[in-house]
C-alpha atoms as a PDB file:
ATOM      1  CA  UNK A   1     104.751 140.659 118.901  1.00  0.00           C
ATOM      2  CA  UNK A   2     103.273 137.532 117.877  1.00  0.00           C
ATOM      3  CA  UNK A   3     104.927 133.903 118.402  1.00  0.00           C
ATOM      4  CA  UNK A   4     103.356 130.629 117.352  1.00  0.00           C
ATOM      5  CA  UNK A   5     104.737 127.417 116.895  1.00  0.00           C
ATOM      6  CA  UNK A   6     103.944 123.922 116.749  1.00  0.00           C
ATOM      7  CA  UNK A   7     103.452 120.321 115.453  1.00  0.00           C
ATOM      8  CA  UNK A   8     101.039 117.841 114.947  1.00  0.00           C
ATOM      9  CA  UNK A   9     100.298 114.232 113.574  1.00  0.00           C
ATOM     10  CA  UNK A  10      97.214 114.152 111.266  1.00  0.00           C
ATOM     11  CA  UNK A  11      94.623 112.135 112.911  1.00  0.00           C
ATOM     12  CA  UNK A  12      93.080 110.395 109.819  1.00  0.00           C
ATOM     13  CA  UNK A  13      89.582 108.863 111.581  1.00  0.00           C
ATOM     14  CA  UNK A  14      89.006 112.560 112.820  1.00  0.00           C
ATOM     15  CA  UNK A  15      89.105 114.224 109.796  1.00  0.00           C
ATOM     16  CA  UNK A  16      86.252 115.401 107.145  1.00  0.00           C
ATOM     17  CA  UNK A  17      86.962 112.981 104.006  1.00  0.00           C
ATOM     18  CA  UNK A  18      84.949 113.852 100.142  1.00  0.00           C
ATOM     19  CA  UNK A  19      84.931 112.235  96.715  1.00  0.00           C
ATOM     20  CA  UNK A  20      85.621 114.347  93.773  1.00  0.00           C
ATOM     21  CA  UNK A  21      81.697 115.674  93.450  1.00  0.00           C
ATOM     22  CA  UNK A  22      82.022 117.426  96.947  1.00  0.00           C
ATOM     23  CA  UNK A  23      79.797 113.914  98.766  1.00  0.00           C
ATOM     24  CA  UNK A  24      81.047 113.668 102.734  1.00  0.00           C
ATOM     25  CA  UNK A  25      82.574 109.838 102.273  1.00  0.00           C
ATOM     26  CA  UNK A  26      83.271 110.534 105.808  1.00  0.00           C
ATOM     27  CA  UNK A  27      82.114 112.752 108.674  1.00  0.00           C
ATOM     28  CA  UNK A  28      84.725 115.162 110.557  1.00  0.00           C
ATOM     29  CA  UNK A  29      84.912 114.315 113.950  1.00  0.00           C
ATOM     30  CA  UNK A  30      84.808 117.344 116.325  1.00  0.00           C
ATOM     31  CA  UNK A  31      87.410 117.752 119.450  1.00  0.00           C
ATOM     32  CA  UNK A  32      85.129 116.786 121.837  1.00  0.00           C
ATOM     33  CA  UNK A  33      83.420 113.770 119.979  1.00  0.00           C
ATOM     34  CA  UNK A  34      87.161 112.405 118.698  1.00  0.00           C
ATOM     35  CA  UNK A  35      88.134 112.715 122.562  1.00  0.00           C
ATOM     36  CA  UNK A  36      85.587 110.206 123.524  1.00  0.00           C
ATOM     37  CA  UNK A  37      85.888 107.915 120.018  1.00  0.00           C
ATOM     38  CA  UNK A  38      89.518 107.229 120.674  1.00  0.00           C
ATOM     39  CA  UNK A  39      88.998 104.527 122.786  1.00  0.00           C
ATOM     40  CA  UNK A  40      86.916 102.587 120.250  1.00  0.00           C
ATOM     41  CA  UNK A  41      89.201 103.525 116.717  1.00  0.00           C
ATOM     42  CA  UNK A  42      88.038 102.401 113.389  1.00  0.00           C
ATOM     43  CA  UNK A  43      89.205 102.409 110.085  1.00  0.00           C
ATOM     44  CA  UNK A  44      86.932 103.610 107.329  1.00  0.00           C
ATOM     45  CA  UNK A  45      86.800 100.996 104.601  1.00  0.00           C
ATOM     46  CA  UNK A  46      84.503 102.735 101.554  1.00  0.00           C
ATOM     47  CA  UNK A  47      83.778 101.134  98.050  1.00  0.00           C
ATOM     48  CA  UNK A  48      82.485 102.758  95.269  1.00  0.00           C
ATOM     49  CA  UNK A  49      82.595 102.824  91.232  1.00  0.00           C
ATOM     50  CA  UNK A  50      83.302 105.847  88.624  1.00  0.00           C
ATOM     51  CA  UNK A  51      82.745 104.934  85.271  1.00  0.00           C
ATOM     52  CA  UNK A  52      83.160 101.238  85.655  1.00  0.00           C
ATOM     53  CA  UNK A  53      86.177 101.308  87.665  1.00  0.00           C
ATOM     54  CA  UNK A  54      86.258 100.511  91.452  1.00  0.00           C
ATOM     55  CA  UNK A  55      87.521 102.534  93.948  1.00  0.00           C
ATOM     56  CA  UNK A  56      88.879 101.326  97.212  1.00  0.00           C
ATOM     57  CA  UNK A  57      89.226 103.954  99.846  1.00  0.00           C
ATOM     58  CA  UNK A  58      90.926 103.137 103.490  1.00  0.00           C
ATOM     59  CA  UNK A  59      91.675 105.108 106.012  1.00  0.00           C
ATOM     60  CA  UNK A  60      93.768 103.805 109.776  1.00  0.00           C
ATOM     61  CA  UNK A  61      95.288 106.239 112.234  1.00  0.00           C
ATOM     62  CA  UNK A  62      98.258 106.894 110.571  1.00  0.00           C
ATOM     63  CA  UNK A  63      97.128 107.258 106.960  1.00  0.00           C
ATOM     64  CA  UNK A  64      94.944 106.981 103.683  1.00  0.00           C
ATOM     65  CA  UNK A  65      95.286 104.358 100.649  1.00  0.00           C
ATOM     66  CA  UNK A  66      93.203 105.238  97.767  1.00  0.00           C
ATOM     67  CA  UNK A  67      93.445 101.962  95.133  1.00  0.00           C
ATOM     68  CA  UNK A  68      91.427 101.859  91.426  1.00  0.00           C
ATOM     69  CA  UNK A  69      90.787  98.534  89.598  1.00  0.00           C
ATOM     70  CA  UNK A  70      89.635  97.688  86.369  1.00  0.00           C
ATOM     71  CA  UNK A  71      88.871  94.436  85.470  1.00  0.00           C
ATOM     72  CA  UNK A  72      88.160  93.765  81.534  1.00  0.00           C
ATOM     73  CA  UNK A  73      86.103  91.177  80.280  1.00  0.00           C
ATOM     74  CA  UNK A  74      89.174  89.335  78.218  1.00  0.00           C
ATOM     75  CA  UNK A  75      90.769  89.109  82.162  1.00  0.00           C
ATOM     76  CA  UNK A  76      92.993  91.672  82.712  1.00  0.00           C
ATOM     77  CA  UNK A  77      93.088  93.621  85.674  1.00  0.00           C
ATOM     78  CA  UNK A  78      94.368  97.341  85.971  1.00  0.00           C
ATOM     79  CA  UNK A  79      95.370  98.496  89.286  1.00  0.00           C
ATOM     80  CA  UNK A  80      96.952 101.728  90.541  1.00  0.00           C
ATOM     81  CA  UNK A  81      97.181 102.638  94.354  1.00  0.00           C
ATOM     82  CA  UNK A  82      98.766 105.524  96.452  1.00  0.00           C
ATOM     83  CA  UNK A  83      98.999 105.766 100.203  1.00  0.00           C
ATOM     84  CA  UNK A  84      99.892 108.476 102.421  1.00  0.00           C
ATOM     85  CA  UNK A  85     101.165 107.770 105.973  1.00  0.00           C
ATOM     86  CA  UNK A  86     102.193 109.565 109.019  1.00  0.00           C
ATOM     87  CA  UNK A  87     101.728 112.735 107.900  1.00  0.00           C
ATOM     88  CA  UNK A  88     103.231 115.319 110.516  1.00  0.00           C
ATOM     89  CA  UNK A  89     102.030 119.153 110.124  1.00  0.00           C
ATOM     90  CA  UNK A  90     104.853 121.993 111.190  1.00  0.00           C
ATOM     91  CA  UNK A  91     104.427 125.575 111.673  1.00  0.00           C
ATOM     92  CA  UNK A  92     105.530 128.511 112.810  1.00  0.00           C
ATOM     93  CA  UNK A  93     104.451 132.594 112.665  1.00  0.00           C
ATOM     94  CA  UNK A  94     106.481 135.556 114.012  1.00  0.00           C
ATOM     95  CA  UNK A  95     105.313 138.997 113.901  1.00  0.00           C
ATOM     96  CA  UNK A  96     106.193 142.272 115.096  1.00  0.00           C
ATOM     97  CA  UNK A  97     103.753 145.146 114.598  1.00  0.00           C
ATOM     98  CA  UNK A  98     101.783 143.866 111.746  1.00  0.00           C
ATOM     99  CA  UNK A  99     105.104 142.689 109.736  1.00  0.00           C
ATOM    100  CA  UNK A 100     105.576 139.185 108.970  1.00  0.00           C
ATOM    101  CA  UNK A 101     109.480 138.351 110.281  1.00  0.00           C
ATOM    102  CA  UNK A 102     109.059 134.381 109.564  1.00  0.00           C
ATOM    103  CA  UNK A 103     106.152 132.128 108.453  1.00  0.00           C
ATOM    104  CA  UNK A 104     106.517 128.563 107.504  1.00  0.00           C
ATOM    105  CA  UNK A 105     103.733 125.511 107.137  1.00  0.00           C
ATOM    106  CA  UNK A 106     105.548 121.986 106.532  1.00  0.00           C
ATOM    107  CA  UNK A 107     104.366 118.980 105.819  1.00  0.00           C
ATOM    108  CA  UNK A 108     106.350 115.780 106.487  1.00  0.00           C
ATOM    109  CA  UNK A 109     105.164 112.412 105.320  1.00  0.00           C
ATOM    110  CA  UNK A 110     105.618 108.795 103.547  1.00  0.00           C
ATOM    111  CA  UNK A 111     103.614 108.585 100.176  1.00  0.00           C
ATOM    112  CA  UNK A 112     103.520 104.860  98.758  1.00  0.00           C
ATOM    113  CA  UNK A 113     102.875 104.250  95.237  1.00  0.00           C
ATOM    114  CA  UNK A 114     102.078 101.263  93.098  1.00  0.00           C
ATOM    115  CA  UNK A 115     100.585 100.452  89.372  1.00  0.00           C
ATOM    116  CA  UNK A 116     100.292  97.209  88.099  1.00  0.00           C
ATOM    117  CA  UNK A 117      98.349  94.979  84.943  1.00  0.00           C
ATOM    118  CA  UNK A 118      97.437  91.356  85.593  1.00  0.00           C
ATOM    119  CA  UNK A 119      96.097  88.840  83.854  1.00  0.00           C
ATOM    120  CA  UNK A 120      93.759  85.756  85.383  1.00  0.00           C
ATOM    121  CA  UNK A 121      93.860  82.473  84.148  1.00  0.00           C
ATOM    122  CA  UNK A 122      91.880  79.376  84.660  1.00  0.00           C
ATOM    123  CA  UNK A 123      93.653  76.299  83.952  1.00  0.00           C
ATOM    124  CA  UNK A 124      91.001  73.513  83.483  1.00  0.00           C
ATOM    125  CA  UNK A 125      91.444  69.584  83.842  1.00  0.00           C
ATOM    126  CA  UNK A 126      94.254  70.000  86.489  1.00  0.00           C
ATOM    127  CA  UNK A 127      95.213  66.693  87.001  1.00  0.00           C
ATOM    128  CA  UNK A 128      95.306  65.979  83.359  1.00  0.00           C
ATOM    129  CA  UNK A 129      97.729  68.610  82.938  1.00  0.00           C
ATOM    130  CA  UNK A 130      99.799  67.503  85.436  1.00  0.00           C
ATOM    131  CA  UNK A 131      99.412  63.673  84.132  1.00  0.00           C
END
């Protein structure tokens, strides 16, 4: 018979990070080199641009934020975000004589989401205006 169980909290500066053409946007940490890095955390701040929009990528020890602006050239801007936090792995495996009696893999987590359009404006001759 086989029992396993357990939990545990995604460590987000630990873990192996890649854009959408496979590049490492940043390095997985291994047990032994996270043990010692813990006392000196940092948050990954990346910027890069697809296609002429810009993505923000952040990372902290509790979660990701991935946030995509486009800024047009009549001065609108069009942003979407979505962050993931405190994501919390579950499992458990029982077996008895190579027969599965109960298997489960949960994840438990916050997901923030956000889309918005803006629109700058320069307002020239200020105290005119307000004359």
């Amino acid at each position: 018979s086989i029992d396993i169980q357990g939990s545990y909290d995604v460590d987000f500066p630990s873990i192996e990070i890649r854009d959408g053409n496979g590049e490492v946007i940043q390095e997985g940490k291994s047990s032994a080199t996270h043990q010692i890095e813990l006392m000196s955390i940092h948050s990954l701040r990346k910027t890069f641009s697809i296609n002429g929009y810009t993505i923000y990528l952040t990372t902290n020890q509790s979660g990701l934020k991935a946030e995509v602006v486009k800024k047009t050239e009549n001065g609108l801007i069009y942003q979407a975000s979505v962050g993931i936090q405190g994501i919390k792995v579950d499992y458990v495996f029982n077996s008895e004589e190579k027969e599965i009696q109960d298997a489960y893999f949960k994840l438990n987590y916050h997901l923030q989401e956000g889309i918005s359009v803006k629109k700058k404006y320069e307002i020239k001759n200020m105290l005119t205006f307000l004359a």
